[in-house]
N, C-alpha and C. Protein backbone atom coordinates (compact mmCIF):
# COMPACT_ATOMS: atom_id res chain seq x y z
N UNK A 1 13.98 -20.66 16.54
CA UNK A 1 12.64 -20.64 17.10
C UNK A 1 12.09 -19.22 17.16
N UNK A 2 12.86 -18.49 17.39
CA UNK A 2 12.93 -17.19 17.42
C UNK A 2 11.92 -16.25 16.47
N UNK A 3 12.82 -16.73 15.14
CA UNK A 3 12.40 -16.70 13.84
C UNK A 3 10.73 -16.68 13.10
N UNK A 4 11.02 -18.22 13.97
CA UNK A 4 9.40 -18.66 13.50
C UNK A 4 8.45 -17.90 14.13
N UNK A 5 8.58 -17.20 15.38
CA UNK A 5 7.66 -16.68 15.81
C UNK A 5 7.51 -15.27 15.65
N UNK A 6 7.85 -14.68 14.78
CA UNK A 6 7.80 -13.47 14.34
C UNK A 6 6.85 -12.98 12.89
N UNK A 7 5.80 -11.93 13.66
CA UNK A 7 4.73 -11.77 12.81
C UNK A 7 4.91 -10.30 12.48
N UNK A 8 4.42 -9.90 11.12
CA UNK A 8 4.55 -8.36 10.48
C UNK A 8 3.52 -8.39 9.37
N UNK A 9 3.13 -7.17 9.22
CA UNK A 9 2.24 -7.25 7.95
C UNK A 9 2.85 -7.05 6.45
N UNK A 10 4.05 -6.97 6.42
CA UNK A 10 4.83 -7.15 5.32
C UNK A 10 5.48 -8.60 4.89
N UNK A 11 5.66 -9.58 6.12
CA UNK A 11 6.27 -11.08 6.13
C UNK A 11 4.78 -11.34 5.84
N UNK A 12 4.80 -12.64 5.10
CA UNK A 12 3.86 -13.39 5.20
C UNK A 12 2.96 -13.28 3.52
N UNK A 13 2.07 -13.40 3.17
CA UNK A 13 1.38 -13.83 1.56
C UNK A 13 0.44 -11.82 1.48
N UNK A 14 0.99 -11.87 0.02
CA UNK A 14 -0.45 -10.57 -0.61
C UNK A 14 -1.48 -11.25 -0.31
N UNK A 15 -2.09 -11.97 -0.53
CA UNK A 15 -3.51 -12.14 -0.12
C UNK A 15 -3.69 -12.36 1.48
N UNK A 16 -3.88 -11.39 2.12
CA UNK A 16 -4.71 -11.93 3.49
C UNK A 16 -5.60 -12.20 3.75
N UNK A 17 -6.40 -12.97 2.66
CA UNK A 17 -7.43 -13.73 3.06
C UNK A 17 -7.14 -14.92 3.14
N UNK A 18 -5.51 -15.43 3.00
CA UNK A 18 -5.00 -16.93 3.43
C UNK A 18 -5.96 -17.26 4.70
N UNK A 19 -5.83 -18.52 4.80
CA UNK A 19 -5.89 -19.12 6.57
C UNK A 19 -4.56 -18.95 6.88
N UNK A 20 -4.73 -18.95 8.61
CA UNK A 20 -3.25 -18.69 9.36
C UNK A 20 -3.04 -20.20 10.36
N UNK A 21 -2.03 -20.17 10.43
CA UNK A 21 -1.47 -21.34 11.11
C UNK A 21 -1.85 -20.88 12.79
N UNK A 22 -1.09 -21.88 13.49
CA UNK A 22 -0.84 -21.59 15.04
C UNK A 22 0.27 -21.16 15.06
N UNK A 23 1.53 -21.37 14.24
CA UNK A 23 2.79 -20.47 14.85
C UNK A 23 2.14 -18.37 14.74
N UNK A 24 1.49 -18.55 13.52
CA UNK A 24 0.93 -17.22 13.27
C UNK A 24 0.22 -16.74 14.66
N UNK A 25 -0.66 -17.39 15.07
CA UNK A 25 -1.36 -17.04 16.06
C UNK A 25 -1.03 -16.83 17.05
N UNK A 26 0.28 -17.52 17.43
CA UNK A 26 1.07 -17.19 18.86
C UNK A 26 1.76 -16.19 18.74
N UNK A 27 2.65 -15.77 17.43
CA UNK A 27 3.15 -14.77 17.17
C UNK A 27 2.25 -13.63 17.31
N UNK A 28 1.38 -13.61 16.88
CA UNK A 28 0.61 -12.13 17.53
C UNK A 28 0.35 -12.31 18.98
N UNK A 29 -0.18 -13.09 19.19
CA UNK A 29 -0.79 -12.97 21.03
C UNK A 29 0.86 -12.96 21.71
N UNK A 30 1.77 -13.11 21.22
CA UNK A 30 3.15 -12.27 21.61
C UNK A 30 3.27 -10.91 21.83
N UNK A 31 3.07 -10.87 20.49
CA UNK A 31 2.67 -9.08 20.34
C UNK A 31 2.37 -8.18 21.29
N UNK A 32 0.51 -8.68 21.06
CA UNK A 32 -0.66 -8.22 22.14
C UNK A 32 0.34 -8.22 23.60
N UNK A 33 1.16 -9.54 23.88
CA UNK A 33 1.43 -9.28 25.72
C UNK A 33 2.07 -8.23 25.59
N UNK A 34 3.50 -8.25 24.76
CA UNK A 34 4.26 -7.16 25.09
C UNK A 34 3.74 -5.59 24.56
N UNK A 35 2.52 -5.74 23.97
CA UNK A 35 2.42 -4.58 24.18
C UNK A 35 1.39 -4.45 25.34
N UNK A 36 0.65 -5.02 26.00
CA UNK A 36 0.13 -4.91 27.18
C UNK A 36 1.19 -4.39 27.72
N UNK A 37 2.22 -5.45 28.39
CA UNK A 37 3.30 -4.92 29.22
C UNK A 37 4.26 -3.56 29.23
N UNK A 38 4.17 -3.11 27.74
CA UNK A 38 4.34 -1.48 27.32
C UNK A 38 3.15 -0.76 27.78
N UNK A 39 1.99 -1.23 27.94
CA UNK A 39 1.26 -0.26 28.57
C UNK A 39 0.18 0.30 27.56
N UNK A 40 0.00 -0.53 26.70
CA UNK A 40 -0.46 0.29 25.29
C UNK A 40 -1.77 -0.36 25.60
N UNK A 41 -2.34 -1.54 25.95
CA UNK A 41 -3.43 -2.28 26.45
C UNK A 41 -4.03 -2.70 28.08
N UNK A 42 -4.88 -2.50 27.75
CA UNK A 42 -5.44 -2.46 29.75
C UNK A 42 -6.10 -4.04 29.83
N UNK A 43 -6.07 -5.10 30.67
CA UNK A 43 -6.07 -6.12 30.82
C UNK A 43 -7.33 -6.95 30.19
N UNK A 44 -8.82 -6.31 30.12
CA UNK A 44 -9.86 -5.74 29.57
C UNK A 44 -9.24 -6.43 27.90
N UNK A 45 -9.27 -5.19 27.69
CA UNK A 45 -8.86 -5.35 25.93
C UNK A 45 -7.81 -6.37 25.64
N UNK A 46 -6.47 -6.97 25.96
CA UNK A 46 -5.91 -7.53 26.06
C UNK A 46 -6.79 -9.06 25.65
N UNK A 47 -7.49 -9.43 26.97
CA UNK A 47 -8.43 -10.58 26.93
C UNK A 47 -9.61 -10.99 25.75
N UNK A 48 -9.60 -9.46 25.10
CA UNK A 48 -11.03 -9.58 24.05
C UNK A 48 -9.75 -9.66 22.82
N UNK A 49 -8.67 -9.50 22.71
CA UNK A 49 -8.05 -9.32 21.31
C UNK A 49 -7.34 -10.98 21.42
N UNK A 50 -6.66 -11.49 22.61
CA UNK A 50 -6.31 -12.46 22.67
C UNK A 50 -7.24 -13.42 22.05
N UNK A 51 -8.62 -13.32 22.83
CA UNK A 51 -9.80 -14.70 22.36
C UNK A 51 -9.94 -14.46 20.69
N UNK A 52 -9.82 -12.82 20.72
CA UNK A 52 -10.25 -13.01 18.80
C UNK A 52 -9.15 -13.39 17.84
N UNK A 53 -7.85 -13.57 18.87
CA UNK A 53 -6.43 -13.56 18.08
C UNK A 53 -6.53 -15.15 17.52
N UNK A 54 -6.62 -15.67 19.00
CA UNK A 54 -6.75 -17.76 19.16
C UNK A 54 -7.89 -18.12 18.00
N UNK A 55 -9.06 -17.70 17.69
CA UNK A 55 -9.76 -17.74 16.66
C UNK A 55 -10.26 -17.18 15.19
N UNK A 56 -8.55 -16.38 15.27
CA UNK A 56 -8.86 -15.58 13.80
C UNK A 56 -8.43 -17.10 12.86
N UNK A 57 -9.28 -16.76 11.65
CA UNK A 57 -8.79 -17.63 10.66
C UNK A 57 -7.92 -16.94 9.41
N UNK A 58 -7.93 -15.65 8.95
CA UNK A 58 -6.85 -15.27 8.21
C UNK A 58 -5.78 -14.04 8.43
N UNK A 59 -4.98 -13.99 7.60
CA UNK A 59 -3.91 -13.19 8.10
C UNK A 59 -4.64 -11.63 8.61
N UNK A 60 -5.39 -11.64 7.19
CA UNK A 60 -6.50 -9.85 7.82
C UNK A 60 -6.70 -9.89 8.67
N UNK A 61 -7.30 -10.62 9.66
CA UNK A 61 -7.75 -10.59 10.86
C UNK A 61 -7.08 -10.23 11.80
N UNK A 62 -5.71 -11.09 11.65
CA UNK A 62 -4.68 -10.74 13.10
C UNK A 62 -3.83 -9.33 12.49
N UNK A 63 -4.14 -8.78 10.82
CA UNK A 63 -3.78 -7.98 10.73
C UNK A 63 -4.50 -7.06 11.83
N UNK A 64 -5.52 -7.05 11.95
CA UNK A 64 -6.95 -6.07 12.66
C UNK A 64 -6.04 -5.79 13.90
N UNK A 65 -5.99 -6.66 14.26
CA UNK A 65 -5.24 -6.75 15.80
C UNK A 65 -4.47 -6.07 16.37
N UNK A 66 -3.09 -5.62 15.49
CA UNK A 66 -2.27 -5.21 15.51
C UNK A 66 -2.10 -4.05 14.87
N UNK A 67 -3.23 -3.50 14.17
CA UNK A 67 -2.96 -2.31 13.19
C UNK A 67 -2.68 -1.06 14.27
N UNK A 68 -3.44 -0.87 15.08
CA UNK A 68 -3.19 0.11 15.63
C UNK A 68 -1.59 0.31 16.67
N UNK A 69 -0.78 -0.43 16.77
CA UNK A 69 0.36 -0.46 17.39
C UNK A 69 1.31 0.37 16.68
N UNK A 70 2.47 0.72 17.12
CA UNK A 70 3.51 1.38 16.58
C UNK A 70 4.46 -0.02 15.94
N UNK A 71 4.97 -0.04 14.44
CA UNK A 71 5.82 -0.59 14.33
C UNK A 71 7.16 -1.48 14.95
N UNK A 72 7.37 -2.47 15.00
CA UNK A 72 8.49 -3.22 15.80
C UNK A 72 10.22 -2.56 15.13
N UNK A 73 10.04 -2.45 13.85
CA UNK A 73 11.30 -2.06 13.13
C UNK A 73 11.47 -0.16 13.28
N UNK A 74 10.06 0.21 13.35
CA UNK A 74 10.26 1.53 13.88
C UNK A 74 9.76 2.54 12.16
N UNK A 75 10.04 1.68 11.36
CA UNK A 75 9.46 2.17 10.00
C UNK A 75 7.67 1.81 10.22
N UNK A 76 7.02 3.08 9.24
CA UNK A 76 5.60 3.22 9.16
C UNK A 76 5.10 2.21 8.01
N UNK A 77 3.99 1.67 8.81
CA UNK A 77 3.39 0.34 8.05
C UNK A 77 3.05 0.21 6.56
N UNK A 78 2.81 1.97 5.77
CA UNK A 78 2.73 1.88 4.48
C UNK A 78 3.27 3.32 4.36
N UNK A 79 4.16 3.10 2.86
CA UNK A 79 4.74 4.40 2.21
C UNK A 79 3.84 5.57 2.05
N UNK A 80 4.70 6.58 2.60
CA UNK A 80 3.87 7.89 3.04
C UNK A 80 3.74 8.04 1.45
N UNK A 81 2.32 9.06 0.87
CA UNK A 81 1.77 9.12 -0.44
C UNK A 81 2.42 10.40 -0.37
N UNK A 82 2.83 10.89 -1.57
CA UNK A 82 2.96 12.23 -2.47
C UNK A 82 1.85 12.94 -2.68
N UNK A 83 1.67 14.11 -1.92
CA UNK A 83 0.43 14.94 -2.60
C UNK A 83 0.63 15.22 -4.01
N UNK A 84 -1.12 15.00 -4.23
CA UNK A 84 -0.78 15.67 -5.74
C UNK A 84 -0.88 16.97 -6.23
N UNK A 85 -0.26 17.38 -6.94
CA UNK A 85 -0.30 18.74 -7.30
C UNK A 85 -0.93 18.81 -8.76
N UNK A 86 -1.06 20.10 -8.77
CA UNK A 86 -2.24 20.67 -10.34
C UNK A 86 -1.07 21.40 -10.86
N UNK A 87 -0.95 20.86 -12.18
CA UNK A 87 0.73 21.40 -12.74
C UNK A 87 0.01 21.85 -14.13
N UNK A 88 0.18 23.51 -14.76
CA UNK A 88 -1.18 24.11 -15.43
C UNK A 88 0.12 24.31 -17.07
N UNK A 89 1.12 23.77 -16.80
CA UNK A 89 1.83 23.59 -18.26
C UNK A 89 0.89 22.49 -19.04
N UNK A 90 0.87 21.06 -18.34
CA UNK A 90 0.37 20.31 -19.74
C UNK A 90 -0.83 21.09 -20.05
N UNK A 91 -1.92 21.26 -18.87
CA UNK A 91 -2.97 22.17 -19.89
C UNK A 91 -2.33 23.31 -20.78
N UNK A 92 -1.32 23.82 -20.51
CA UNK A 92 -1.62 25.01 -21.45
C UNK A 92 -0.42 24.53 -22.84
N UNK A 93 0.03 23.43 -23.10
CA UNK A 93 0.81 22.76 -24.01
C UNK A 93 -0.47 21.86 -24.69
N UNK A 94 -2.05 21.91 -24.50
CA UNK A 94 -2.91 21.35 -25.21
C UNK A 94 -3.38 22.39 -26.23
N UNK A 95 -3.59 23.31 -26.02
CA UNK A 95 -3.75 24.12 -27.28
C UNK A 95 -2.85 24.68 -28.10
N UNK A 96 -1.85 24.67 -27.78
CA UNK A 96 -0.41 24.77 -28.15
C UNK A 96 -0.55 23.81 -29.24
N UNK A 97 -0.53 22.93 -28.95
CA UNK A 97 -0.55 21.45 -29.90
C UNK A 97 -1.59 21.58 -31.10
N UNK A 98 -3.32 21.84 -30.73
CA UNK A 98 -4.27 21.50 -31.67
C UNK A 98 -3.87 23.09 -32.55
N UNK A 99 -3.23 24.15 -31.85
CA UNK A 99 -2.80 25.00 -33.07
C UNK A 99 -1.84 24.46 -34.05
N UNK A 100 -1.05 23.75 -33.76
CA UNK A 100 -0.06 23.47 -34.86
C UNK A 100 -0.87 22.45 -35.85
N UNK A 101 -1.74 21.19 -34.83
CA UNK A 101 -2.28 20.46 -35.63
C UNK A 101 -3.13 21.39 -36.69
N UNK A 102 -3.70 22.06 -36.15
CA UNK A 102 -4.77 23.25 -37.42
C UNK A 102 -3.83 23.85 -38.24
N UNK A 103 -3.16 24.56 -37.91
CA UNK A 103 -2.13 25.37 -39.06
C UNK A 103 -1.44 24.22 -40.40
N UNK A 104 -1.21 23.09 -39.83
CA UNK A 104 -0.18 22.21 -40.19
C UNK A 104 -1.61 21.38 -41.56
N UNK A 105 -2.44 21.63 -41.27
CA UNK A 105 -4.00 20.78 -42.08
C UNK A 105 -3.87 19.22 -42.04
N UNK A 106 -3.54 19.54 -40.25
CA UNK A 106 -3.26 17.50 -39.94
C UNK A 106 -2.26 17.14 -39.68
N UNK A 107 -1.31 17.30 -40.51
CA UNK A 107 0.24 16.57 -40.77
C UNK A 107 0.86 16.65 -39.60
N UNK A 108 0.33 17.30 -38.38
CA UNK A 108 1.06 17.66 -37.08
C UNK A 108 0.37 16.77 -36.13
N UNK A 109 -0.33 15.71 -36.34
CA UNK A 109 -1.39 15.04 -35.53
C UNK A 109 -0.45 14.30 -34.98
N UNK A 110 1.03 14.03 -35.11
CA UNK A 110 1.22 13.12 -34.54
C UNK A 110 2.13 13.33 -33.15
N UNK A 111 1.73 14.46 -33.21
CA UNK A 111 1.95 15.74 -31.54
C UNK A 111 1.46 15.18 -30.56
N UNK A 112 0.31 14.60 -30.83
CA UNK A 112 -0.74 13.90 -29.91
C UNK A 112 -0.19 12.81 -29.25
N UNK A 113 0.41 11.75 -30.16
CA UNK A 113 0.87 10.75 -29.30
C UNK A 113 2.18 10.82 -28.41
N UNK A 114 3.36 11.82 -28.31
CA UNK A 114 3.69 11.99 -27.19
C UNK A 114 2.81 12.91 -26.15
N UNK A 115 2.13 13.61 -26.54
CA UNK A 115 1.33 13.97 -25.41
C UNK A 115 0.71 13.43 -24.58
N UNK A 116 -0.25 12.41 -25.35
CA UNK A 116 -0.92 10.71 -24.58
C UNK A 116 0.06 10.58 -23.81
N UNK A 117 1.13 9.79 -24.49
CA UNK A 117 1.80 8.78 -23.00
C UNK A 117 2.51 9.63 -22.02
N UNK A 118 2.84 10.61 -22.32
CA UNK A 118 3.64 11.64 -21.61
C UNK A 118 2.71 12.13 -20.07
N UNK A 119 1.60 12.82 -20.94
CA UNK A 119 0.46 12.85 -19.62
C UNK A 119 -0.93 12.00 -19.48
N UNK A 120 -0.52 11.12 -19.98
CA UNK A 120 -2.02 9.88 -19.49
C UNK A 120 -1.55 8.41 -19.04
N UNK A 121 -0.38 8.50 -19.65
CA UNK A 121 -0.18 6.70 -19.93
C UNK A 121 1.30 6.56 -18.88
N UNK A 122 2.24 8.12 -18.68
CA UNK A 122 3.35 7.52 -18.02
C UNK A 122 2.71 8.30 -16.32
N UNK A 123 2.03 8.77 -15.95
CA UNK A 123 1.08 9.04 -14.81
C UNK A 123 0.49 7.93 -14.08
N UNK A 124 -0.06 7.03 -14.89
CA UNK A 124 -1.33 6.08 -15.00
C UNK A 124 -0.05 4.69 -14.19
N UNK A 125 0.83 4.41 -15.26
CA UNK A 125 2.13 3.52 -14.57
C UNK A 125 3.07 3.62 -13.58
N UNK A 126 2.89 5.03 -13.54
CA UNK A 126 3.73 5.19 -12.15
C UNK A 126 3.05 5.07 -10.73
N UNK A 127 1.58 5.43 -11.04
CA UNK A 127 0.55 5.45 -9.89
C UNK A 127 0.30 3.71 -9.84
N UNK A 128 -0.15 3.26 -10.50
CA UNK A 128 -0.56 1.96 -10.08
C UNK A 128 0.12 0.79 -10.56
N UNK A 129 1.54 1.01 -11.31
CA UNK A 129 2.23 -0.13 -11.79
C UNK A 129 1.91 -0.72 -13.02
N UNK A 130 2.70 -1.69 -13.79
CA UNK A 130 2.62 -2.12 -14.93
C UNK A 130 1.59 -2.73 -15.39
N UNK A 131 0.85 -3.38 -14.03
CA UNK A 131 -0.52 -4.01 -14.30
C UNK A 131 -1.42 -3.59 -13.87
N UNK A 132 -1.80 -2.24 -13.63
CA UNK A 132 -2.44 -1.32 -13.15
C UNK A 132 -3.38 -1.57 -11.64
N UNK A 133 -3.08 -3.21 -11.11
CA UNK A 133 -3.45 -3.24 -9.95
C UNK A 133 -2.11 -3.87 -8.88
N UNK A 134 -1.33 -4.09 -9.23
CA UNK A 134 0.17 -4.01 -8.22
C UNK A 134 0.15 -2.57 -7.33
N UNK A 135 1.02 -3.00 -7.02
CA UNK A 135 2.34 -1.73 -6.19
C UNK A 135 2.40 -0.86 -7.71
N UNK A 136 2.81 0.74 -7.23
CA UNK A 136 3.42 1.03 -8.12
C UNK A 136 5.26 0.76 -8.23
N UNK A 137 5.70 0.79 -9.69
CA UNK A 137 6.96 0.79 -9.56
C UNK A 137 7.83 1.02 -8.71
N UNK A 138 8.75 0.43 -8.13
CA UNK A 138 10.04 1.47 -7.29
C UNK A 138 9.16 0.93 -5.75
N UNK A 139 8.04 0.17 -5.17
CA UNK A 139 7.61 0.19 -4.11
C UNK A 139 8.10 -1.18 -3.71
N UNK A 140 7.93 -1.28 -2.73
CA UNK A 140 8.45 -2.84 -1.68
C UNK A 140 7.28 -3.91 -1.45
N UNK A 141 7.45 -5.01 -2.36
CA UNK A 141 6.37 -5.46 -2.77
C UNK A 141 5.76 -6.46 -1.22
């Protein structure tokens, strides 16, 4: 029973624009008490998230609810991002290249296509995944 009543924004469907059940709905207004009872909600707010909890219709919604809380497992709700950095080799390995292609009168053109996937195409898959709107690779789907 336990089980069933346990809500996260990682359990449950990618699309949160599902409809949500009533076990869903009690499982958050669980939530909401104990975190009232932690102190994180004043009786006030409590009452306005409860009524919107009992009448959310999809998972987004009771996501809303709960976003601002600290994690139950203690891990952060989405993978911290990698800054990006400005890395000034591939630019300066582009003229590098169209010199050989010029010296070479062509025959070196085919410099280009590891350069493509190297810096356009294996960038492009690692950032947004094989179908360019997933998770990227290596993430927890």
């Amino acid at each position: 029973m336990a089980d069933q009543l346990r809500y996260s924004r990682r359990s449950g469907p990618r699309d949160r624009r599902l409809r949500v059940g009533n076990d869903e709905r009690e499982a958050v207004a669980d939530i909401l008490r104990r975190e009232h009872v932690a102190g994180r909600l004043d009786t006030g707010e409590l009452d306005e998230r409860l009524d919107r909890c009992l009448t959310a219709k999809t998972y987004a919604e009771l996501d809303e609810l709960i976003a601002d809380f600290p994690s139950a497992d203690g891990q952060p709700r989405q993978p911290p991002r990698l800054a990006w950095r400005w890395r000034p080799w591939p630019v300066l390995a582009l003229p590098l290249i169209v010199l050989a292609i010029a010296f070479s009168h062509g025959r070196a053109a085919w410099l280009l296509v590891p350069f493509f996937f190297l810096f356009v195409v294996r960038p492009f898959i690692w950032r947004y995944g094989w179908r360019g709107c997933g998770p990227a690779l290596g993430r927890r789907i």
